[in-house]
N, C-alpha and C. Protein backbone atom coordinates (compact mmCIF):
# COMPACT_ATOMS: atom_id res chain seq x y z
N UNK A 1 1.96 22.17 26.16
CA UNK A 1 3.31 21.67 26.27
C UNK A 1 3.71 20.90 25.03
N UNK A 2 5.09 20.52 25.14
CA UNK A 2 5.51 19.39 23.82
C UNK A 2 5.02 18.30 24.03
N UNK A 3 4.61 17.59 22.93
CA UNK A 3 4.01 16.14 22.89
C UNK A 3 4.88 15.24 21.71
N UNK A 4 5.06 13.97 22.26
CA UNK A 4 6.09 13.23 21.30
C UNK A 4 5.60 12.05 21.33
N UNK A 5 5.31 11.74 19.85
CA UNK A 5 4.94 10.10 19.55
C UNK A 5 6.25 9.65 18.98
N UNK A 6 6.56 8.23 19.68
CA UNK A 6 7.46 7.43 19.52
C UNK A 6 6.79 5.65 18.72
N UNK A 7 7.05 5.75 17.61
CA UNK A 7 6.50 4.49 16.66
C UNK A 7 7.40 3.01 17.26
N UNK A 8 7.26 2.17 17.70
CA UNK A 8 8.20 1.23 17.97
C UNK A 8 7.54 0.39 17.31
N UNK A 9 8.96 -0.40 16.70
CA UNK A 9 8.35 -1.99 16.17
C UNK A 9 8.64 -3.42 16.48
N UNK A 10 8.38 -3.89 16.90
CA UNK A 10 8.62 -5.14 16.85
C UNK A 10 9.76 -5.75 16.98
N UNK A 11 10.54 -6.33 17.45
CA UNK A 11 12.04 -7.21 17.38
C UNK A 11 12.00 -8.19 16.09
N UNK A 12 11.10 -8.88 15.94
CA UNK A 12 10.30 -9.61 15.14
C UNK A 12 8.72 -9.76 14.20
N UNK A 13 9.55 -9.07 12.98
CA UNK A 13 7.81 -8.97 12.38
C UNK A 13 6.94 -9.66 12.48
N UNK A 14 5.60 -9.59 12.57
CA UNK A 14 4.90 -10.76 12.81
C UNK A 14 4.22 -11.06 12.13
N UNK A 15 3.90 -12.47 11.93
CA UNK A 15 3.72 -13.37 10.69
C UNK A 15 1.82 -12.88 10.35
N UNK A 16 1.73 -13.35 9.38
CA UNK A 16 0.04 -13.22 8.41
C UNK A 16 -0.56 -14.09 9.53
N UNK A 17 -0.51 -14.79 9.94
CA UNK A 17 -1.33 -15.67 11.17
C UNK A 17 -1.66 -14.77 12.37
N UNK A 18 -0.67 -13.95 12.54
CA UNK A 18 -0.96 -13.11 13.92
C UNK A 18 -2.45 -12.04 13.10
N UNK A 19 -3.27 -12.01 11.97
CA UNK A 19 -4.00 -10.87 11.80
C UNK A 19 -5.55 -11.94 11.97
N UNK A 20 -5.86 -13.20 11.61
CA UNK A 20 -6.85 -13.28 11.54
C UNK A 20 -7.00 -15.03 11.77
N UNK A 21 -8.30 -15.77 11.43
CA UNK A 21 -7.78 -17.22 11.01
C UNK A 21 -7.17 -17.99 10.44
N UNK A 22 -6.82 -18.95 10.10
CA UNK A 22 -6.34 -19.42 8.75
C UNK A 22 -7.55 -19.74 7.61
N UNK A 23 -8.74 -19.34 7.91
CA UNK A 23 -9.42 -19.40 6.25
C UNK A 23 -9.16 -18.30 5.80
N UNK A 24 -9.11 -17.18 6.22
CA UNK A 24 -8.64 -15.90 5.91
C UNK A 24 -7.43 -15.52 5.38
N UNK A 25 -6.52 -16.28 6.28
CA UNK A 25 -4.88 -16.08 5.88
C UNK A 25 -4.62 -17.11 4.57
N UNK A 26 -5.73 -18.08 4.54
CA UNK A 26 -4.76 -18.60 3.19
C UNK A 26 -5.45 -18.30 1.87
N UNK A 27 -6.92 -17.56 2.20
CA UNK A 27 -7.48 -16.87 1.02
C UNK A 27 -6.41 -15.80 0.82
N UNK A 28 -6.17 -15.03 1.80
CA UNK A 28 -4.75 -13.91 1.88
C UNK A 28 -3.81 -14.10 1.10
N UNK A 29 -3.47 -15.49 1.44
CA UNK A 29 -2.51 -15.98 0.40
C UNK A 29 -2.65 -16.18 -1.19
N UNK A 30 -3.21 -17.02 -0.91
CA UNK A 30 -4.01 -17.17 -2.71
C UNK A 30 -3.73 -15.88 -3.43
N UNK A 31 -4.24 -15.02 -3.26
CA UNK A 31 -4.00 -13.39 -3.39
C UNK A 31 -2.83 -13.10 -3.97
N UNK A 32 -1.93 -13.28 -3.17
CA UNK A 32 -0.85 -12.66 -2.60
C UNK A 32 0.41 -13.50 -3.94
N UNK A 33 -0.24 -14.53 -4.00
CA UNK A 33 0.92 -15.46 -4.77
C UNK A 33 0.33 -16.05 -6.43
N UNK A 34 -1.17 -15.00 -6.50
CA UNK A 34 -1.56 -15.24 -7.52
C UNK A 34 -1.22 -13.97 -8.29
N UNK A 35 -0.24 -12.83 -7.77
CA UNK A 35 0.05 -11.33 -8.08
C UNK A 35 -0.99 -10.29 -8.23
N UNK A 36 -2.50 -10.59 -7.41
CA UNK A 36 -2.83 -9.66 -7.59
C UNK A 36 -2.91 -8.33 -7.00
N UNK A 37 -3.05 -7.28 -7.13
CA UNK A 37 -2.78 -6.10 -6.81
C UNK A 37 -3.42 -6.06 -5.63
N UNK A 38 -3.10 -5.69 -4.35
CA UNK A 38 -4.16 -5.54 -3.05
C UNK A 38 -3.40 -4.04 -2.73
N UNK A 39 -4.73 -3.70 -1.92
CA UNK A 39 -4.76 -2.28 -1.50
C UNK A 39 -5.14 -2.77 -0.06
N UNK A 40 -4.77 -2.42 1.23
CA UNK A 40 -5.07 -2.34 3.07
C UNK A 40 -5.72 -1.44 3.32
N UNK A 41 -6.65 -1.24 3.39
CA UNK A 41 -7.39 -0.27 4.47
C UNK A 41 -8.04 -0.14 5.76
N UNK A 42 -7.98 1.14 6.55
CA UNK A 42 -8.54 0.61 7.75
C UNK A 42 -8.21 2.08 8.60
N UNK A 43 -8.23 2.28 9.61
CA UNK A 43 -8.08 3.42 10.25
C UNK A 43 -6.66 3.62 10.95
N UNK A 44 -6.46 4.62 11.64
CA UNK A 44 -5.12 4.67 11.92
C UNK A 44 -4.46 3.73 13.19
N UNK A 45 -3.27 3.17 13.02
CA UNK A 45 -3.56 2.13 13.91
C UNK A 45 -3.95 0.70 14.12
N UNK A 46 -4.06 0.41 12.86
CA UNK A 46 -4.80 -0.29 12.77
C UNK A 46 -3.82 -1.85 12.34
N UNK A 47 -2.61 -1.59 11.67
CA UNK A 47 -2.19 -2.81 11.56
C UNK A 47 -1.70 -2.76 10.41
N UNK A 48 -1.83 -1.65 9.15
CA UNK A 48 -2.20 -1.76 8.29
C UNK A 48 -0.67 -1.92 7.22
N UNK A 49 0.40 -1.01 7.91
CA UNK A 49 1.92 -1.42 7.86
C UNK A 49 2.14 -2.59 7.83
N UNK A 50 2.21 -3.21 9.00
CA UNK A 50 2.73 -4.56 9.81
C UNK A 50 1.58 -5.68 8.85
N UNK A 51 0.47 -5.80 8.24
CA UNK A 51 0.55 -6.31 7.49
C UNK A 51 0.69 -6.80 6.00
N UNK A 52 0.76 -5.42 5.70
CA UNK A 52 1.56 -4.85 4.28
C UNK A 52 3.36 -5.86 4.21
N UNK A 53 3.78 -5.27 5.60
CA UNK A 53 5.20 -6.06 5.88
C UNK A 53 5.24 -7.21 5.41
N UNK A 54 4.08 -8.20 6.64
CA UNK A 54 3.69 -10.26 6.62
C UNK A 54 3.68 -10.62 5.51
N UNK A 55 3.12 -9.74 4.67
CA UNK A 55 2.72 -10.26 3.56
C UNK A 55 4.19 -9.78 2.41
N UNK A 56 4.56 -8.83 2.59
CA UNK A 56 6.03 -8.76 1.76
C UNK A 56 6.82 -9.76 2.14
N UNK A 57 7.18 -10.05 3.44
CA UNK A 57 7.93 -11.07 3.95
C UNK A 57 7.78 -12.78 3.03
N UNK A 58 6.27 -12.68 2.40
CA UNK A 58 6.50 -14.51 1.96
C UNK A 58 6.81 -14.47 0.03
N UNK A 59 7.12 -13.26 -0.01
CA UNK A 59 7.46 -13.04 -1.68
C UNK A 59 7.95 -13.84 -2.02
N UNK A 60 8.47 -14.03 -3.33
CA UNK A 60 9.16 -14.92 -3.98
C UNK A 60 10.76 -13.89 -3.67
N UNK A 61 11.91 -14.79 -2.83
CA UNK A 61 13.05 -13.96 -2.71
C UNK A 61 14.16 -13.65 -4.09
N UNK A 62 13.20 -14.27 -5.43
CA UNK A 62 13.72 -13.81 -6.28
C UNK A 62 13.76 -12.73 -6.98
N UNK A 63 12.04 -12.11 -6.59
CA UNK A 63 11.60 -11.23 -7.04
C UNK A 63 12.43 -9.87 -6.22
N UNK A 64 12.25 -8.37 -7.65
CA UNK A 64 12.92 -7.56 -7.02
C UNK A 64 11.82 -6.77 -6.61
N UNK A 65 11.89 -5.87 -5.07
CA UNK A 65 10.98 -5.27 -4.87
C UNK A 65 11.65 -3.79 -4.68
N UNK A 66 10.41 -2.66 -5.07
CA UNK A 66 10.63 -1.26 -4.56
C UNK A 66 9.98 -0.98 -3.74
N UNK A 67 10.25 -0.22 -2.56
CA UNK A 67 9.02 0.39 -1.63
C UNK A 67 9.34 1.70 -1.72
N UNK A 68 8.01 2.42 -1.82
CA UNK A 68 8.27 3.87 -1.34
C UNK A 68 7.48 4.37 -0.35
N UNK A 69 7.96 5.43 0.45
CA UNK A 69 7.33 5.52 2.16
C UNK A 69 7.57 6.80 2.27
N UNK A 70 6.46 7.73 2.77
CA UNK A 70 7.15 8.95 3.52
C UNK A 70 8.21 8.94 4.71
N UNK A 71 8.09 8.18 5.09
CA UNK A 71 8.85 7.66 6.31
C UNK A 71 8.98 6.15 6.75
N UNK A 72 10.71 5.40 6.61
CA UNK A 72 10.89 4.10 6.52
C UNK A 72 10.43 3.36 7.38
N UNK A 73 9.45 2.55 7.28
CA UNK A 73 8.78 1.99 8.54
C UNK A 73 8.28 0.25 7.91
N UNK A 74 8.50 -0.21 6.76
CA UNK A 74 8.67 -1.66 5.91
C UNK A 74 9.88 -2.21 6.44
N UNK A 75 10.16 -3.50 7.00
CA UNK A 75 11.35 -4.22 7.82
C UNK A 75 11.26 -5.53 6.50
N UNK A 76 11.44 -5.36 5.14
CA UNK A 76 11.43 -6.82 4.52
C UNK A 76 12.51 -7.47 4.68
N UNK A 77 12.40 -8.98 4.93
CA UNK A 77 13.94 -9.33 5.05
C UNK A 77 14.00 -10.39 3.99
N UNK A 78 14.32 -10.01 2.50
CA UNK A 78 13.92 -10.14 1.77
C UNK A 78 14.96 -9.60 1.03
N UNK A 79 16.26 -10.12 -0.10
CA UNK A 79 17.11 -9.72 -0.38
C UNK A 79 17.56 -8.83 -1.48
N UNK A 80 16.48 -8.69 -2.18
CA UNK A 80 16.32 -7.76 -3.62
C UNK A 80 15.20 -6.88 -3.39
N UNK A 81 15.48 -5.90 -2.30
CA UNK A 81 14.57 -4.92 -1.57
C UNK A 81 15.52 -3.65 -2.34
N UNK A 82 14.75 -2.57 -3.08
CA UNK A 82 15.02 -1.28 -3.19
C UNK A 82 14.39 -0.44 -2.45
N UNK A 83 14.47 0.27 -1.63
CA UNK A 83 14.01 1.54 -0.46
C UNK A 83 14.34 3.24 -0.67
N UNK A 84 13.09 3.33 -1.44
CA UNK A 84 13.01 5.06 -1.80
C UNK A 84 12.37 5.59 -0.73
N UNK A 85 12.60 6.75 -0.02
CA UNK A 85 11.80 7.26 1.21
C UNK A 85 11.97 8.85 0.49
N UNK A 86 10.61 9.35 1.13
CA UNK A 86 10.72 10.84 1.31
C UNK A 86 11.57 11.62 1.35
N UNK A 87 11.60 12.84 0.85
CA UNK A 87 12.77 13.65 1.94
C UNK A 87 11.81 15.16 1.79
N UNK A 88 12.30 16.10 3.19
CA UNK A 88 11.46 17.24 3.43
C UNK A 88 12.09 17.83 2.83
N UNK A 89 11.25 19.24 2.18
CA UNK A 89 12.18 20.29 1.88
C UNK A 89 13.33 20.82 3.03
N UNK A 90 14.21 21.67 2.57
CA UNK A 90 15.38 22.09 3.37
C UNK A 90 14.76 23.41 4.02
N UNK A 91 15.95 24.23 4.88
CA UNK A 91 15.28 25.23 5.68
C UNK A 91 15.15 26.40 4.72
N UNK A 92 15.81 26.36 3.02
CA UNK A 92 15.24 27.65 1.98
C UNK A 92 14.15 26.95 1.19
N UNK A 93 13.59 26.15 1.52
CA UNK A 93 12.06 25.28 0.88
C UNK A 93 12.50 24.62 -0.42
N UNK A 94 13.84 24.27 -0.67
CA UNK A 94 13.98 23.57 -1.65
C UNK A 94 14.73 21.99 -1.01
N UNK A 95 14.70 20.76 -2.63
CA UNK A 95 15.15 20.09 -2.30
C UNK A 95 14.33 18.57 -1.44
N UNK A 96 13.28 18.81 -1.66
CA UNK A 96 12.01 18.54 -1.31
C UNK A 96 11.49 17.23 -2.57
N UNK A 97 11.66 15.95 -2.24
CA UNK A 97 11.22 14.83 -2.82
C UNK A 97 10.10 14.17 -2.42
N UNK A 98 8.65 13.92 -3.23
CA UNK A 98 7.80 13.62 -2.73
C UNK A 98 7.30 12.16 -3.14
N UNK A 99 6.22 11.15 -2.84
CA UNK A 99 5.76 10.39 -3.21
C UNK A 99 5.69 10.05 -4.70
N UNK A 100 5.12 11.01 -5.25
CA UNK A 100 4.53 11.02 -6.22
C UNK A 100 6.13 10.92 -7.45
N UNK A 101 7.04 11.47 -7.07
CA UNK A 101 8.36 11.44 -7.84
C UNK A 101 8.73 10.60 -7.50
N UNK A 102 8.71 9.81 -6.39
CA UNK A 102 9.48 8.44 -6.19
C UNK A 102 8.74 7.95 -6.69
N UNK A 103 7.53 7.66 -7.14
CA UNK A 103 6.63 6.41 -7.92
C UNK A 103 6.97 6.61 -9.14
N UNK A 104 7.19 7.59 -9.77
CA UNK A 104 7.66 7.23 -11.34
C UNK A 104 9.53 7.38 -11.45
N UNK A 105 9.77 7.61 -10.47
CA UNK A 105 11.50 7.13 -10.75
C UNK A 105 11.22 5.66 -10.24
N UNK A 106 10.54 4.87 -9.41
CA UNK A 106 10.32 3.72 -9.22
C UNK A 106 10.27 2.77 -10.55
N UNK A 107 9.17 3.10 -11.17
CA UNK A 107 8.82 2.52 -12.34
C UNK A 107 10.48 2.07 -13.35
N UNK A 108 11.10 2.96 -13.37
CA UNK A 108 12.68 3.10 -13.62
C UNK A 108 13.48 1.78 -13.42
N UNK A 109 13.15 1.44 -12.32
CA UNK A 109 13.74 0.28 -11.37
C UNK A 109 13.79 -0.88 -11.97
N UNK A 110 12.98 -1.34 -12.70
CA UNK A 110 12.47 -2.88 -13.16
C UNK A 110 11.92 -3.31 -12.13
N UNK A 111 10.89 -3.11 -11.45
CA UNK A 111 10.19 -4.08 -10.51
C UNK A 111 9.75 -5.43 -10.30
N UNK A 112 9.58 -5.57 -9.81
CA UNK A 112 8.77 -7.12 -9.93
C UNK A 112 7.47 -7.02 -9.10
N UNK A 113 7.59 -6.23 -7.97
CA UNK A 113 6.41 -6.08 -7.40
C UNK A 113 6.85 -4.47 -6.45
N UNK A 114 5.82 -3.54 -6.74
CA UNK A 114 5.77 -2.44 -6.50
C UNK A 114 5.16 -1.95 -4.92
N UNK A 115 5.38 -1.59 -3.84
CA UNK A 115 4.88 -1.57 -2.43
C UNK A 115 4.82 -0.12 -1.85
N UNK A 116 4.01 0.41 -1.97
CA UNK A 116 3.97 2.21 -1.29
C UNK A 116 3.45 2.00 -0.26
N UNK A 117 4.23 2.66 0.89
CA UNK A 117 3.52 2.63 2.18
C UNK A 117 2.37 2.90 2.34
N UNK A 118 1.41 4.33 1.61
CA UNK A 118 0.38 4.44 2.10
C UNK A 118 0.05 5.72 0.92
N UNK A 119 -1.05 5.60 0.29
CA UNK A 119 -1.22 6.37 -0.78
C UNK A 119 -2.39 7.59 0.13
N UNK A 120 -2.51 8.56 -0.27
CA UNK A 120 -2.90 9.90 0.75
C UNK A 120 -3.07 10.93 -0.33
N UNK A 121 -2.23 10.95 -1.22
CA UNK A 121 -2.32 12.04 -2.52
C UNK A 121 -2.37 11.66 -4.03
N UNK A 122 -1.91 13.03 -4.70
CA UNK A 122 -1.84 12.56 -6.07
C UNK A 122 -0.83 11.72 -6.52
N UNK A 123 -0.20 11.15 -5.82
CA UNK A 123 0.86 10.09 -6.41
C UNK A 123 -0.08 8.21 -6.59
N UNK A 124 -1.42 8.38 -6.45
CA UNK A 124 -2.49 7.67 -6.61
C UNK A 124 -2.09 7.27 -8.38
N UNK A 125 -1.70 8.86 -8.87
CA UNK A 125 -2.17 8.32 -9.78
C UNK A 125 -1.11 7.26 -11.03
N UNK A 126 0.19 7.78 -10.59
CA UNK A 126 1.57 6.81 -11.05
C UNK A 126 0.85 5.36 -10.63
N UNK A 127 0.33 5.11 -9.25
CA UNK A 127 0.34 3.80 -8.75
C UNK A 127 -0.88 2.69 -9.40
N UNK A 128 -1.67 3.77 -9.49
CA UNK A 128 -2.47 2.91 -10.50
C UNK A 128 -2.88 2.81 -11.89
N UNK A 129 -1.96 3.80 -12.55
CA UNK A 129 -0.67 3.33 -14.20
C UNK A 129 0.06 2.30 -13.82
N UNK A 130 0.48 2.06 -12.84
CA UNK A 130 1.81 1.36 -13.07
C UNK A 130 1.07 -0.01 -12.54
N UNK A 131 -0.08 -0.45 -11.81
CA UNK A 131 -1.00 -1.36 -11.63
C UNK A 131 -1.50 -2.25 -13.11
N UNK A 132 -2.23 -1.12 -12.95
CA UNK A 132 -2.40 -1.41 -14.59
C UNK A 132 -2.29 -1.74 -15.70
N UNK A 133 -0.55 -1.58 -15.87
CA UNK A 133 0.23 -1.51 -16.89
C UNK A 133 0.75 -2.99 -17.09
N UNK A 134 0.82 -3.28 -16.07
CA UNK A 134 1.40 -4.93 -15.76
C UNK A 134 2.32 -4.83 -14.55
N UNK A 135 2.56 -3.95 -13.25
CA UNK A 135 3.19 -4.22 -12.52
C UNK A 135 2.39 -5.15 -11.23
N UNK A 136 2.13 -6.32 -11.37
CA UNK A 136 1.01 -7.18 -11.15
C UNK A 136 1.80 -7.65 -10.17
N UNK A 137 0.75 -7.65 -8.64
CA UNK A 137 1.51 -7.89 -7.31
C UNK A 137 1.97 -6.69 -6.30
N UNK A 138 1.66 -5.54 -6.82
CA UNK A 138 1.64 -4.33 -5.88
C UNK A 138 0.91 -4.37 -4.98
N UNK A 139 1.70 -3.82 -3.41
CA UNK A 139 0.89 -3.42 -2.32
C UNK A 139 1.23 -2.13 -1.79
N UNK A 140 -0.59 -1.90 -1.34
CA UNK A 140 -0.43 -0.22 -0.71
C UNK A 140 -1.29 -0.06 0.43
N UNK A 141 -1.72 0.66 0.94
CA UNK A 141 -2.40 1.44 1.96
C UNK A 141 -2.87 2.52 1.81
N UNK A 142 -4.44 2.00 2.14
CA UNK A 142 -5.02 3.77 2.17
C UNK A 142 -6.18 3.69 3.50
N UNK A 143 -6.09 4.75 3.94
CA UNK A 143 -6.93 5.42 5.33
C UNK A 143 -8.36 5.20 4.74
N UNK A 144 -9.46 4.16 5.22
CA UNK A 144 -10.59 4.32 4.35
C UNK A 144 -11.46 3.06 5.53
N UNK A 145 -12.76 3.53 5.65
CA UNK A 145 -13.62 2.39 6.71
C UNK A 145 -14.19 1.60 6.11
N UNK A 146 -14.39 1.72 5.05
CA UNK A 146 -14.86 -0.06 3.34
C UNK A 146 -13.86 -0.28 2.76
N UNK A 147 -14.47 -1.31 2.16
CA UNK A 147 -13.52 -1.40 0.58
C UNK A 147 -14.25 -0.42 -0.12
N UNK A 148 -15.63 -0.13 -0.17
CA UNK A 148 -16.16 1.01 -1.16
C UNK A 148 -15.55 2.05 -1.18
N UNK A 149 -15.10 2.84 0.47
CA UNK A 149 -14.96 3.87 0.60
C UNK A 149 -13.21 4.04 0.27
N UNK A 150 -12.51 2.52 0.46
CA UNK A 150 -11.32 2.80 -0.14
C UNK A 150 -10.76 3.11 -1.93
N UNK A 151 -12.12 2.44 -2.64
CA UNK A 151 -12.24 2.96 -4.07
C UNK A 151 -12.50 4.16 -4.09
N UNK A 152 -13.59 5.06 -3.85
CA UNK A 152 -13.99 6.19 -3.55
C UNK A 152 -12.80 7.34 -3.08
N UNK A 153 -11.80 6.64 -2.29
CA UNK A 153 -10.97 7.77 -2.01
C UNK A 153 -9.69 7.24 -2.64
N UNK A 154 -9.50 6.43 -3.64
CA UNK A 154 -8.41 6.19 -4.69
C UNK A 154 -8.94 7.17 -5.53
N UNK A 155 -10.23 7.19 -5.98
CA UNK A 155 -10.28 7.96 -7.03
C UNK A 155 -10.11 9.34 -7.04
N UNK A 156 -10.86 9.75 -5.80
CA UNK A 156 -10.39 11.34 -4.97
C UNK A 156 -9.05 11.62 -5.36
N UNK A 157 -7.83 10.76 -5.16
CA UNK A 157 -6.87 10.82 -4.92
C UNK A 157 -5.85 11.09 -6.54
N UNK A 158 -6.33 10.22 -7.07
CA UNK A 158 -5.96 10.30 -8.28
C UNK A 158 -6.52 11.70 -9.50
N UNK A 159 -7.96 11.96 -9.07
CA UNK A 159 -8.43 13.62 -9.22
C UNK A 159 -7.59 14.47 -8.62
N UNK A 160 -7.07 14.44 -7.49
CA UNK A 160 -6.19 15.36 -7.13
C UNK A 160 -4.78 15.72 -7.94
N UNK A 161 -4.58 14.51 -8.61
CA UNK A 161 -3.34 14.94 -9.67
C UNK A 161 -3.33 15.91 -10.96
N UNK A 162 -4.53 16.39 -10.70
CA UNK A 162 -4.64 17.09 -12.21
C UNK A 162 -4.26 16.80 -13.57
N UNK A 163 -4.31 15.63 -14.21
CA UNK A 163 -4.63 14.93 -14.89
C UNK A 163 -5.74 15.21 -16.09
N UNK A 164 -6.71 15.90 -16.08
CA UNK A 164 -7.68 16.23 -16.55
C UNK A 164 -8.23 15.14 -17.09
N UNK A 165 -8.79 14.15 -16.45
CA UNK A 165 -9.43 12.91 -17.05
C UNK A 165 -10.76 13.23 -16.22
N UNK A 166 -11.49 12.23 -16.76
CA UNK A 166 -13.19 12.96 -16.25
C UNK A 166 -13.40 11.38 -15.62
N UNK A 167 -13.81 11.72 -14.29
CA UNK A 167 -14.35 10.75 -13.45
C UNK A 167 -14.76 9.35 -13.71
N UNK A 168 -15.37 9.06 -14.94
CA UNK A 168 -15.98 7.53 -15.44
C UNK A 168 -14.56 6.86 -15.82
N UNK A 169 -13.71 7.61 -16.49
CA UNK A 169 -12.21 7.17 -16.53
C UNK A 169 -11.73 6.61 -15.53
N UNK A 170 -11.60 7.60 -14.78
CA UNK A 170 -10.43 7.69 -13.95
C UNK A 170 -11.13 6.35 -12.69
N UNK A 171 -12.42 6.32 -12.46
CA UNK A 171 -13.29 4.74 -11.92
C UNK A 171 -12.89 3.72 -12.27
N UNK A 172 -12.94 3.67 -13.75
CA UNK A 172 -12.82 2.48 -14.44
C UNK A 172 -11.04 2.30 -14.68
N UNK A 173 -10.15 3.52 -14.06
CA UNK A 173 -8.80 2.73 -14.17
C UNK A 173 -8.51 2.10 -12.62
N UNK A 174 -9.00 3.12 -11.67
CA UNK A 174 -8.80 2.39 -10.22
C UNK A 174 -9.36 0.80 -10.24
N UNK A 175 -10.32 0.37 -10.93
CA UNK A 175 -11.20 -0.96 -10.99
C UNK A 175 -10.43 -1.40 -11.47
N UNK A 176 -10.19 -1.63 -12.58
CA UNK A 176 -9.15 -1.91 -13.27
C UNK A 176 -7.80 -2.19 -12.62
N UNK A 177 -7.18 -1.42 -11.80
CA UNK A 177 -5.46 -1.21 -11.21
C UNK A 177 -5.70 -2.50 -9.85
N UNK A 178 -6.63 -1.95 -9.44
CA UNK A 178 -7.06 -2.63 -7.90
C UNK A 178 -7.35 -3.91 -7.93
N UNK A 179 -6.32 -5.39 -7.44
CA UNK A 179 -7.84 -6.43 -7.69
C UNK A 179 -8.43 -7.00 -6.14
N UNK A 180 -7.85 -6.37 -4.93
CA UNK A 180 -8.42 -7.07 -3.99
C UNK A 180 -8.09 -6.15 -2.70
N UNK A 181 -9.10 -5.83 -2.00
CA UNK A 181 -9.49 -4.59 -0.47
C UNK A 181 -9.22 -5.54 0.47
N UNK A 182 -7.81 -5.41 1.24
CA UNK A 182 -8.35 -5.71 2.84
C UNK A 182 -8.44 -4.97 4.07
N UNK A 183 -9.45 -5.33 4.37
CA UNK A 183 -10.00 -4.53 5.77
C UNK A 183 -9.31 -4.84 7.20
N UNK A 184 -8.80 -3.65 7.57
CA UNK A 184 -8.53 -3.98 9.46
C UNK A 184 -9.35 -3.39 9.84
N UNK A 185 -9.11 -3.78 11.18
CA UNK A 185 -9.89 -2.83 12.12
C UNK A 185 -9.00 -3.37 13.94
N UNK A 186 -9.17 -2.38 14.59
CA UNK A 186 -8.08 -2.61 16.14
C UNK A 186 -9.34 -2.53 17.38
N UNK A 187 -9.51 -3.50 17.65
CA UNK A 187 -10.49 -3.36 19.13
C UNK A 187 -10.17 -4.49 20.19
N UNK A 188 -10.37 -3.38 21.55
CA UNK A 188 -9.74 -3.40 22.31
C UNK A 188 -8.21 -4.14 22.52
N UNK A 189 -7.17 -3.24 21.62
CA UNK A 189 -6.31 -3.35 21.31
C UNK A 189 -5.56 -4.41 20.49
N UNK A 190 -6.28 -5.30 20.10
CA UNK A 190 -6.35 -6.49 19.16
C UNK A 190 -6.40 -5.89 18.13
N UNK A 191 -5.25 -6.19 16.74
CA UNK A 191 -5.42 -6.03 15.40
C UNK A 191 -6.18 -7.18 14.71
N UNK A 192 -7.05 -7.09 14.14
CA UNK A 192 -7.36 -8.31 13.05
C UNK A 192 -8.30 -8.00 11.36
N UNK A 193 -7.94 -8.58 10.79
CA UNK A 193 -8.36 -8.85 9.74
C UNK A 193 -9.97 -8.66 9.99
N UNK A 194 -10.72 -7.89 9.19
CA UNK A 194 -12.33 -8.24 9.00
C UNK A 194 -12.80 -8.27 7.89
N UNK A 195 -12.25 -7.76 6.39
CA UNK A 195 -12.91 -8.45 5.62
C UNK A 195 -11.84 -8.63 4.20
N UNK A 196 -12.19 -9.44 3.46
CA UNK A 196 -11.40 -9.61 1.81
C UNK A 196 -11.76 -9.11 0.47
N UNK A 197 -12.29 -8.71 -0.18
CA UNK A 197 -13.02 -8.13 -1.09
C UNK A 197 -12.41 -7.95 -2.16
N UNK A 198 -13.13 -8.78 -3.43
CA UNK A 198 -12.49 -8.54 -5.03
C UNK A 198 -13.41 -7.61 -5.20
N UNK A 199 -12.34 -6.68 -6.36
CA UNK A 199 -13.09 -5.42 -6.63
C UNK A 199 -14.55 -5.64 -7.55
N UNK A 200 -13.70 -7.03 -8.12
CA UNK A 200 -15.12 -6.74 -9.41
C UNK A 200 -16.32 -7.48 -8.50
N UNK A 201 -16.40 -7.70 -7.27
CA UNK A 201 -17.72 -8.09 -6.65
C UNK A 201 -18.16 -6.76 -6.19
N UNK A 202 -17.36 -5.90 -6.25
CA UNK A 202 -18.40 -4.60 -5.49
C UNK A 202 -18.87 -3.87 -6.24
């Protein structure tokens, strides 16, 4: 038969306190307001949006932000918000805007701090040029059960762009782009925080 998932959110985003303690949330912070680059990982479900959001929510409201999303699901209330989303191809297969083109028309923008819903492909690899480069304070998401395994599948990801750069590179730019892994995880229906991780400790 048909099956239909319905995403609902919140009336009210909920704050960086709702994910873990406060030694956690204000190391979180530190992070967060020292611009360095964090990447969310964790499984599906897991929280990993909604705290991508908490944490957009305490920006500086001077700063200008871009997000790009396959599908709009970031609520910043936050007044110098730019919002690039997906679009599918049409019913003759054209017309078709992907991630990876919104991250470098992004770059376009003047950012101040750069936010992709959830990196999955080769548009890995705009995001961590543009990390790199000095867009210092980017947040993203990637599907991954470590912080190891979330380096490991940045770099996958960024190989997938065809690029022709050879692996010790393309390591040493994710290390480089990335400066801090946080871990969710959802049990028995509880979201929380489980771990923090600077890259250059792993």
């Amino acid at each position: 038969g048909t099956h239909i998932a319905i995403r609902k959110f919140p009336a009210e985003p909920l704050p960086l306190e709702a994910f873990g303690p406060p030694a956690a949330i204000d190391r979180l912070r530190h992070h967060l307001h020292a611009r360095a680059n964090i990447v969310v990982f964790g499984a599906t479900g897991t929280g990993k949006t909604s705290l991508v959001n908490a944490m957009a929510a305490e920006i500086d409201p001077g700063e200008r932000i871009v997000t790009i999303e396959d599908a709009a699901e970031l609520r910043i209330p936050l007044p110098h918000v730019v919002r690039l989303e997906c679009r599918p191809e049409n019913g003759e297969g054209a017309g078709r805007i992907d991630t990876r083109a919104l991250a470098r028309a992004a770059l376009r923008l003047r950012p101040d701090r750069l936010i992709v819903g959830e990196v999955r492909g080769p548009e890995a690899l705009e995001l961590v040029w543009a990390m790199s480069s000095g867009h210092t304070g980017s947040l993203s998401t990637c599907h991954a059960k470590s912080a190891v395994d979330a380096l490991y599948r940045l770099e996958t990801f960024v190989l997938l762009a065809d690029a022709a750069l050879p692996l010790t590179a393309v390591r040493a730019q994710v290390r480089s782009a990335v400066n801090v892994l946080v871990g969710l995880q959802r049990t028995g229906g509880v979201r929380r925080l489980t771990s923090i991780d600077e890259v250059g400790s792993l």
